[in-house]
Protein backbone atom coordinates (compact mmCIF):
# COMPACT_ATOMS: atom_id res chain seq x y z
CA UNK A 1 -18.98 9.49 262.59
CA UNK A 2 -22.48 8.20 262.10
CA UNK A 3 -23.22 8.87 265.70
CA UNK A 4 -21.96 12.17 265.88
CA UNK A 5 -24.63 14.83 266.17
CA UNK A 6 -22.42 17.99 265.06
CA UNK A 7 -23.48 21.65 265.62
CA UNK A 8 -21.19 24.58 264.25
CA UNK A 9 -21.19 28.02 265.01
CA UNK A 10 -18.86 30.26 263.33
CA UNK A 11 -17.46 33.74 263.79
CA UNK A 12 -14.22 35.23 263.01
CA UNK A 13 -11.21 35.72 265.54
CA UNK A 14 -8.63 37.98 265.83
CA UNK A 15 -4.83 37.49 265.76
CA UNK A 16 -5.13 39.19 269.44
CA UNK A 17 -5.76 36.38 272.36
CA UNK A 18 -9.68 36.67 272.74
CA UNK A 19 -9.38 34.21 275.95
CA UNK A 20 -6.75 36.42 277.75
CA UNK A 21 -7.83 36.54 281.39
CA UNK A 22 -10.89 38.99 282.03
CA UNK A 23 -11.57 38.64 278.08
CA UNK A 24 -15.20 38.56 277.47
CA UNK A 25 -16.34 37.77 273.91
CA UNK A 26 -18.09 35.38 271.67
CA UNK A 27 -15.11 32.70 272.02
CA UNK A 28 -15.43 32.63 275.89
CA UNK A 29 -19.28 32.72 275.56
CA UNK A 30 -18.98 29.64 273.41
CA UNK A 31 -16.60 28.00 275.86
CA UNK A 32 -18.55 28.90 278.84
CA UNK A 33 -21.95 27.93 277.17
CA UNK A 34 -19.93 23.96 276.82
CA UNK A 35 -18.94 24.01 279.95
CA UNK A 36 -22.19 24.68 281.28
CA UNK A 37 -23.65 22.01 279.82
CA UNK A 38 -20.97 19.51 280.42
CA UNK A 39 -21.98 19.94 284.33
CA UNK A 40 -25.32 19.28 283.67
CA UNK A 41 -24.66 16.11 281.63
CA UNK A 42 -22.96 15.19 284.91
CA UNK A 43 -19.57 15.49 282.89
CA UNK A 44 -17.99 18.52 284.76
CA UNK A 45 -14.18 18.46 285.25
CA UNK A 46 -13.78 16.35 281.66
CA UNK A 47 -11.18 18.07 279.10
CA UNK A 48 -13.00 18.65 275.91
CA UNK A 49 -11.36 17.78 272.90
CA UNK A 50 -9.56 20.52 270.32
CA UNK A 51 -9.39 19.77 266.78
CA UNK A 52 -6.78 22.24 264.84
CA UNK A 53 -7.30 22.30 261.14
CA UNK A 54 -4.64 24.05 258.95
CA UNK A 55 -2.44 24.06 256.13
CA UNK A 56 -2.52 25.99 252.41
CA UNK A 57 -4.46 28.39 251.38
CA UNK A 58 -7.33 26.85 248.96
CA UNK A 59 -6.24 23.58 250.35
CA UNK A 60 -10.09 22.15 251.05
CA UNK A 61 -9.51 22.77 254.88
CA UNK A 62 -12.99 24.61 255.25
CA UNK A 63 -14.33 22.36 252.93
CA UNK A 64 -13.25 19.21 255.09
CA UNK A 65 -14.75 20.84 258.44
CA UNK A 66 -17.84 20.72 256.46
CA UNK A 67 -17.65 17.14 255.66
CA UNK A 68 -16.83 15.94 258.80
CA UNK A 69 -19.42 17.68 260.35
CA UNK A 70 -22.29 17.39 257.66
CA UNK A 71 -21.16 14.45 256.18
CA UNK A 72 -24.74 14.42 253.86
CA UNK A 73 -23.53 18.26 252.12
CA UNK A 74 -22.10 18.65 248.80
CA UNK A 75 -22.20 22.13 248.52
CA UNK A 76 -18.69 24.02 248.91
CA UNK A 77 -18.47 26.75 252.12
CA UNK A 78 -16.79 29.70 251.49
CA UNK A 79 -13.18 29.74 252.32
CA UNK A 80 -12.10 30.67 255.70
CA UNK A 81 -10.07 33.39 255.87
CA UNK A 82 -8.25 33.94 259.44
CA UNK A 83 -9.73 31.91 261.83
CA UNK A 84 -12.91 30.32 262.02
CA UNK A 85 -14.74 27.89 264.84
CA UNK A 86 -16.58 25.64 265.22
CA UNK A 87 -17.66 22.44 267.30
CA UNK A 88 -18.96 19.05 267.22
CA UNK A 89 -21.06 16.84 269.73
CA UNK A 90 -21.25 13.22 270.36
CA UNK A 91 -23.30 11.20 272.88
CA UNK A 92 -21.28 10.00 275.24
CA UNK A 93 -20.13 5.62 273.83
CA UNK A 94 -21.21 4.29 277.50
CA UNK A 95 -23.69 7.32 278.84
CA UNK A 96 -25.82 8.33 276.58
CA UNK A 97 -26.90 11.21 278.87
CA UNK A 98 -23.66 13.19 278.14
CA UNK A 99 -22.29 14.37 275.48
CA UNK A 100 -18.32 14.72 274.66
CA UNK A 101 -17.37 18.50 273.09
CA UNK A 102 -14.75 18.94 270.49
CA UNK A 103 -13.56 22.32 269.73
CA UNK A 104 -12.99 22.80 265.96
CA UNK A 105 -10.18 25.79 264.98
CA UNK A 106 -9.20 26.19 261.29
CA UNK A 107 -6.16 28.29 261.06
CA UNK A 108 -5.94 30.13 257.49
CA UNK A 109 -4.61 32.70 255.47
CA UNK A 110 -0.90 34.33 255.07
CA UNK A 111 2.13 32.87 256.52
CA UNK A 112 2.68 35.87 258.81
CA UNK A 113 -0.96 35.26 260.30
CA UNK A 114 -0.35 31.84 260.75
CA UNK A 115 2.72 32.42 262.92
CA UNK A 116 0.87 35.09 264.76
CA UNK A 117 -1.69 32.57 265.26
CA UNK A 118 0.25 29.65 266.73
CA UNK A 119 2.40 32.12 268.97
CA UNK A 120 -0.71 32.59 270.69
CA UNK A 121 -0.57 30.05 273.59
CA UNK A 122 -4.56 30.45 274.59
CA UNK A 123 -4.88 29.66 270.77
CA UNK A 124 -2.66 27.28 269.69
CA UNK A 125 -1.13 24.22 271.85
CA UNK A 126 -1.96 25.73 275.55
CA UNK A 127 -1.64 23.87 278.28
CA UNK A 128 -5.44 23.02 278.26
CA UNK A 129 -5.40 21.74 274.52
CA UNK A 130 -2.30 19.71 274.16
CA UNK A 131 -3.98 16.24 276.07
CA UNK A 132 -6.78 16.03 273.94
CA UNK A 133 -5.53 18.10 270.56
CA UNK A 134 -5.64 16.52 267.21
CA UNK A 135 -4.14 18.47 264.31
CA UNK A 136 -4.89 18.00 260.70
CA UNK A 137 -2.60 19.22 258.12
CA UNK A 138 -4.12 20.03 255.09
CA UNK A 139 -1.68 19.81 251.85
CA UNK A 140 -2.86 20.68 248.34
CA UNK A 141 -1.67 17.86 245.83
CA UNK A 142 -3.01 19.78 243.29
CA UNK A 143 -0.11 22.54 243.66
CA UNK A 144 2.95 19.40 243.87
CA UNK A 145 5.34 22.35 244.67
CA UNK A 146 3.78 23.65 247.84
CA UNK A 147 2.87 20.26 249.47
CA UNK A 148 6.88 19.93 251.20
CA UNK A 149 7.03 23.17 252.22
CA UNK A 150 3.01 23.56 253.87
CA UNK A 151 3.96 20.17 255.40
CA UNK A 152 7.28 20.98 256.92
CA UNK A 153 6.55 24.53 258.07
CA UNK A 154 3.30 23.11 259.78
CA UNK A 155 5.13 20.08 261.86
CA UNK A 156 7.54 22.74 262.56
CA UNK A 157 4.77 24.97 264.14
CA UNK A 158 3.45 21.54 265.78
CA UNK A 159 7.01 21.06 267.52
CA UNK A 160 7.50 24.81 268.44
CA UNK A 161 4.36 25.21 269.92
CA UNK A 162 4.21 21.66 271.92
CA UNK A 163 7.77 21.89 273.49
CA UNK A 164 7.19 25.65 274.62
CA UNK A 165 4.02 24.35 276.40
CA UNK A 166 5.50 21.23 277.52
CA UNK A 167 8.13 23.59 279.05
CA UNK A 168 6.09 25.12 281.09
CA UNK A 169 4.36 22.31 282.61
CA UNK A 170 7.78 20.59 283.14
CA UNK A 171 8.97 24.26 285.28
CA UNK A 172 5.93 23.08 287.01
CA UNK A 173 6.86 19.49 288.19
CA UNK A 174 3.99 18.11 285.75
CA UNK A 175 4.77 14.69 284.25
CA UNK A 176 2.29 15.04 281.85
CA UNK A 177 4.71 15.61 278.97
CA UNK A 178 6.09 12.47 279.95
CA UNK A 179 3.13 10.67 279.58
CA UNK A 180 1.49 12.44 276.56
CA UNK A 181 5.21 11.27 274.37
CA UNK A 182 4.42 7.95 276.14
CA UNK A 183 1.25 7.28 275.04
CA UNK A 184 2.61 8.67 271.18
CA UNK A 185 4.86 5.99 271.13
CA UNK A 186 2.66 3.33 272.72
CA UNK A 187 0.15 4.41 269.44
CA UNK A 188 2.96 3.76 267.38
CA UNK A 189 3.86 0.24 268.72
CA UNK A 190 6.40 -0.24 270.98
CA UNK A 191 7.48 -3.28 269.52
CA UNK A 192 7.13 -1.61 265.63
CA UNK A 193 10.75 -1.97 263.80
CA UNK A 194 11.19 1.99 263.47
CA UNK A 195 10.21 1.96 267.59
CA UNK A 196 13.98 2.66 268.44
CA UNK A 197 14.44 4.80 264.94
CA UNK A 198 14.23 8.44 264.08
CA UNK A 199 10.85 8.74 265.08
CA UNK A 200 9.88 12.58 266.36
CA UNK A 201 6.65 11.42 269.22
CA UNK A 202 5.68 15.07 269.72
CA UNK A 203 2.72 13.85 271.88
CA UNK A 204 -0.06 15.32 270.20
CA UNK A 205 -1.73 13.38 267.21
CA UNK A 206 -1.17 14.59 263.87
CA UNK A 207 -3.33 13.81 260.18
CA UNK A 208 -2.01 14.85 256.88
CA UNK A 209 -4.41 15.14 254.47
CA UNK A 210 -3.21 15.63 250.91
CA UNK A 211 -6.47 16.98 249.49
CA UNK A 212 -7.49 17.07 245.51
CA UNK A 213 -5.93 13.69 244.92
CA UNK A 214 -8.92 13.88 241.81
CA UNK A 215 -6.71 16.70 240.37
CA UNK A 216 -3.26 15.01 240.55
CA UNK A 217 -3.96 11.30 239.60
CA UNK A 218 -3.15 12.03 236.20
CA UNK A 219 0.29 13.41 236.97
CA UNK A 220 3.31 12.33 235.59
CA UNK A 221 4.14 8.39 237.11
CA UNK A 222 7.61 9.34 238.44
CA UNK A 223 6.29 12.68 240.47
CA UNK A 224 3.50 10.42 241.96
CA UNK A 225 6.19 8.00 242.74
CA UNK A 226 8.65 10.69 244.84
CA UNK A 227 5.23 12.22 246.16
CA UNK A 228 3.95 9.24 247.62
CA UNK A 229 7.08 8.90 249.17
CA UNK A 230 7.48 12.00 250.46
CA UNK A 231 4.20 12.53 252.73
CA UNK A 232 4.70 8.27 253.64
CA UNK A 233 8.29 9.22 254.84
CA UNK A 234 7.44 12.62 256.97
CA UNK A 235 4.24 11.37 258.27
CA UNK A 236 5.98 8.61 259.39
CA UNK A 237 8.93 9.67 261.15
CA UNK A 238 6.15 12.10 262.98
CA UNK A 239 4.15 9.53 264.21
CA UNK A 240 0.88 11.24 262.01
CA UNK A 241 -1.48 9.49 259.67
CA UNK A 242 -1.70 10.41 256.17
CA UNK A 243 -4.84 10.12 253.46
CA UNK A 244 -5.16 11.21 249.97
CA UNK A 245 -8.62 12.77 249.69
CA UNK A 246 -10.38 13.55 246.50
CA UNK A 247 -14.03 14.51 245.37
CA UNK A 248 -14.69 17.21 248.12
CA UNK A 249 -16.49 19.10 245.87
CA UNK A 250 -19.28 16.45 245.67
CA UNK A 251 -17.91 14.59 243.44
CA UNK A 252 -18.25 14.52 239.43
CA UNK A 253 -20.16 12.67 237.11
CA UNK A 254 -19.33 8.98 236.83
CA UNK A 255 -17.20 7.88 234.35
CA UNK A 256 -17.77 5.28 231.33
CA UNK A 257 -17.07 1.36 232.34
CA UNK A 258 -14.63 2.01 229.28
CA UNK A 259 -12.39 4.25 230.92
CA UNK A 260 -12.43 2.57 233.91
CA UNK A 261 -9.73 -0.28 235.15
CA UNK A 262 -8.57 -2.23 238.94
CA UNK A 263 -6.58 0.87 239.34
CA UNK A 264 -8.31 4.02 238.42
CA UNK A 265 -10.42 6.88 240.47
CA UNK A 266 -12.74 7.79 238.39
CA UNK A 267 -15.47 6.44 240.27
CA UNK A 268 -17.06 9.32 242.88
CA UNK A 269 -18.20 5.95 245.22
CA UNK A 270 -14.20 5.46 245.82
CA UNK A 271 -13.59 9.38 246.60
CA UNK A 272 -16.35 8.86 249.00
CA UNK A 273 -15.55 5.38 250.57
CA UNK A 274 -11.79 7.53 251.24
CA UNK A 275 -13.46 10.21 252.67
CA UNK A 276 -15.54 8.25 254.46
CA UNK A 277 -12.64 6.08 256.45
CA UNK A 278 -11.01 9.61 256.74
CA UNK A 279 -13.88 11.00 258.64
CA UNK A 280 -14.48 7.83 261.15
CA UNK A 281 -10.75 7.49 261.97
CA UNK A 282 -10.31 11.25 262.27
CA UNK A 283 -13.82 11.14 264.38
CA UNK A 284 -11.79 8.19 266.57
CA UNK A 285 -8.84 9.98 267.57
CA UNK A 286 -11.00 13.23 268.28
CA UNK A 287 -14.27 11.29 270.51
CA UNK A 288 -11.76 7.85 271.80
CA UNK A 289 -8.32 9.04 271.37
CA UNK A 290 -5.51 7.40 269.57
CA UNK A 291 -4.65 5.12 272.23
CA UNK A 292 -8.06 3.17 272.05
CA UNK A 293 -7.84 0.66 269.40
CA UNK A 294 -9.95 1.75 266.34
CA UNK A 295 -12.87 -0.84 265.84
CA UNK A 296 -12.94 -0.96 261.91
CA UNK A 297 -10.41 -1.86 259.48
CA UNK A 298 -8.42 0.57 257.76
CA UNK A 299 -6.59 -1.23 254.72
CA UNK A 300 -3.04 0.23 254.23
CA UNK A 301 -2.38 1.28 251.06
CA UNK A 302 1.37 2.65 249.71
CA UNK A 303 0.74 1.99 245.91
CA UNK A 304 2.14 5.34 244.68
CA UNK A 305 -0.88 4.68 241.72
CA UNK A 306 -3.70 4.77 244.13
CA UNK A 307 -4.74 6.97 246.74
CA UNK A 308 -2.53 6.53 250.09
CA UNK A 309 -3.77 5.39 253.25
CA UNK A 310 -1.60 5.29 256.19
CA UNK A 311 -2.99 5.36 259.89
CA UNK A 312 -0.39 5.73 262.59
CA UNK A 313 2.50 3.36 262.90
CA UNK A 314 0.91 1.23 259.79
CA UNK A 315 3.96 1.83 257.68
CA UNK A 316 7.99 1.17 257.32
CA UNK A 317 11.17 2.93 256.98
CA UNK A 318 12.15 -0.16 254.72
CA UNK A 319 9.56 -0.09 252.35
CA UNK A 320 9.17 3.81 252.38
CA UNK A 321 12.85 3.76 251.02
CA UNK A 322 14.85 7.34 251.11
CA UNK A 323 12.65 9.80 249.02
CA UNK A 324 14.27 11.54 246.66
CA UNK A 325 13.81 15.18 245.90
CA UNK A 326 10.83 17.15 247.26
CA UNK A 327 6.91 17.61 245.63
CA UNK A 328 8.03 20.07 242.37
């Protein structure tokens, strides 16, 4: 993320499609303003990519835009309420004349706006977002009771929204459904042991983060235990990645040597070395894609006592086990 040169412009949307055909407004200014200067980067004709961001309410998504795009802030925006946009550039990895788009949506508020939202095709999942989308989920670890639900209701939006566009582009003799699942499974490794198991490829890339991992490393062992679990088991049968993020808030002061061990969290440096792999993979699969091999090295880690790290396809049904319970 390094390279990225990130611009953001924000306004609020409606619930209403604003890029219903003959709509003119801010959002297809924005759009047409990109487009604009894709062509004269010599990049006309070259989908730009979407980024979705949702999930809880006071979850850190707003929060996380920021830190992906301003990597170098510590102060906290104020919370998004409805929708909010925004969008990142990046010079192009082999011509540096051109620079790659990507469309930045955070989704918030009540339920019933959220599935207003994501009914809206032109919004959420069209047929000119799903090749490039990427969609974060944003769970709150602090609140262990809402994590399963946000989660669930979320991949079920994910699925809803995906197969009622891929519908229509299947009516339409397009085989790019075909090849979108394709390439999900080819991400996850064809030859992984779960390959031929209960593995849901919905052809769009999915992140979960679990946010305020700071505020729930001191919870009880055993609800840590069934957490971890959990998120490992339903981001894996998705085909999604999952991180637990902590220190979005810029961090607090450092603790004493004495209270520090192998295991703990304390430190701010390892909130921000997390955050840090979070942002370049999540800046990969928005600027490469997920089927382009990522070029750093992204340690997996399941210990249910540190923070979890699991890019696509890196983990097993086998050593996942059957969770038990949900996130209460």
């Amino acid at each position: 993320m390094h390279k990225v040169a990130a611009s953001a412009a924000t306004q609020r949307a409606v619930v209403d499609s604003p890029f219903a055909a003959g709509q003119k407004n801010i959002w297809t200014q924005i759009l047409d303003q990109n487009k604009e200067a894709a062509k004269k980067s010599g990049d006309a004709g070259r989908p730009d990519a979407v980024l979705f961001v949702v999930g809880s309410r006071g979850s850190g998504k707003t929060t996380l835009v920021s830190r992906f795009l301003y990597p170098d802030k510590a102060d906290v925006p104020k919370p998004t309420e409805g929708m909010e946009y925004n969008y990142a550039r990046k010079t192009h990895a082999t011509n540096i004349e051109r620079k790659d788009v990507a469309h930045i949506w955070e989704i918030s508020g009540t339920r019933q706006f959220a599935d207003e939202a994501t009914e809206q095709e032109n919004i959420f999942m069209g047929m000119r977002q799903v090749t490039t989308a990427v969609v974060l989920i944003v769970v709150d670890l602090s609140k262990p009771h809402e994590v399963l639900p946000t989660l669930e209701y979320w991949l079920s939006r994910v699925k809803a929204r995906t197969d009622a566009t891929f519908g229509k582009l299947e009516k339409r003799g397009s085989k790019l459904p075909e090849q979108l699942r394709a390439r999900s499974k080819k991400v996850f490794g064809a030859t992984h042991e779960d390959s031929a198991g209960p593995i849901a490829h919905s052809g769009v890339t999915v992140v979960i983060a679990a946010t305020k991992y700071d505020a729930f490393k001191s919870a009880d062992t055993e609800l840590k235990k069934v957490m971890s679990r959990t998120l490992r088991f339903l981001a894996h049968t998705n085909a999604a990645a999952l991180f637990y993020l902590g220190g979005l808030r810029g961090g607090s002061p450092s603790a004493s040597a004495a209270n520090l061990d192998a295991a703990s969290t304390d430190d701010p440096a390892t909130d921000r070395a997390a955050l840090n792999q979070f942002r370049a993979y999540l800046n990969h699969l928005i600027f490469t894609g997920a089927d382009k091999k990522f070029p750093a090295r992204l340690n997996l880690e399941t210990d249910h006592l540190k923070p979890i790290l699991c890019p696509i396809g890196s983990d097993r049904l086998q050593a996942i086990g059957v969770p038990r319970g949900g996130g209460g």
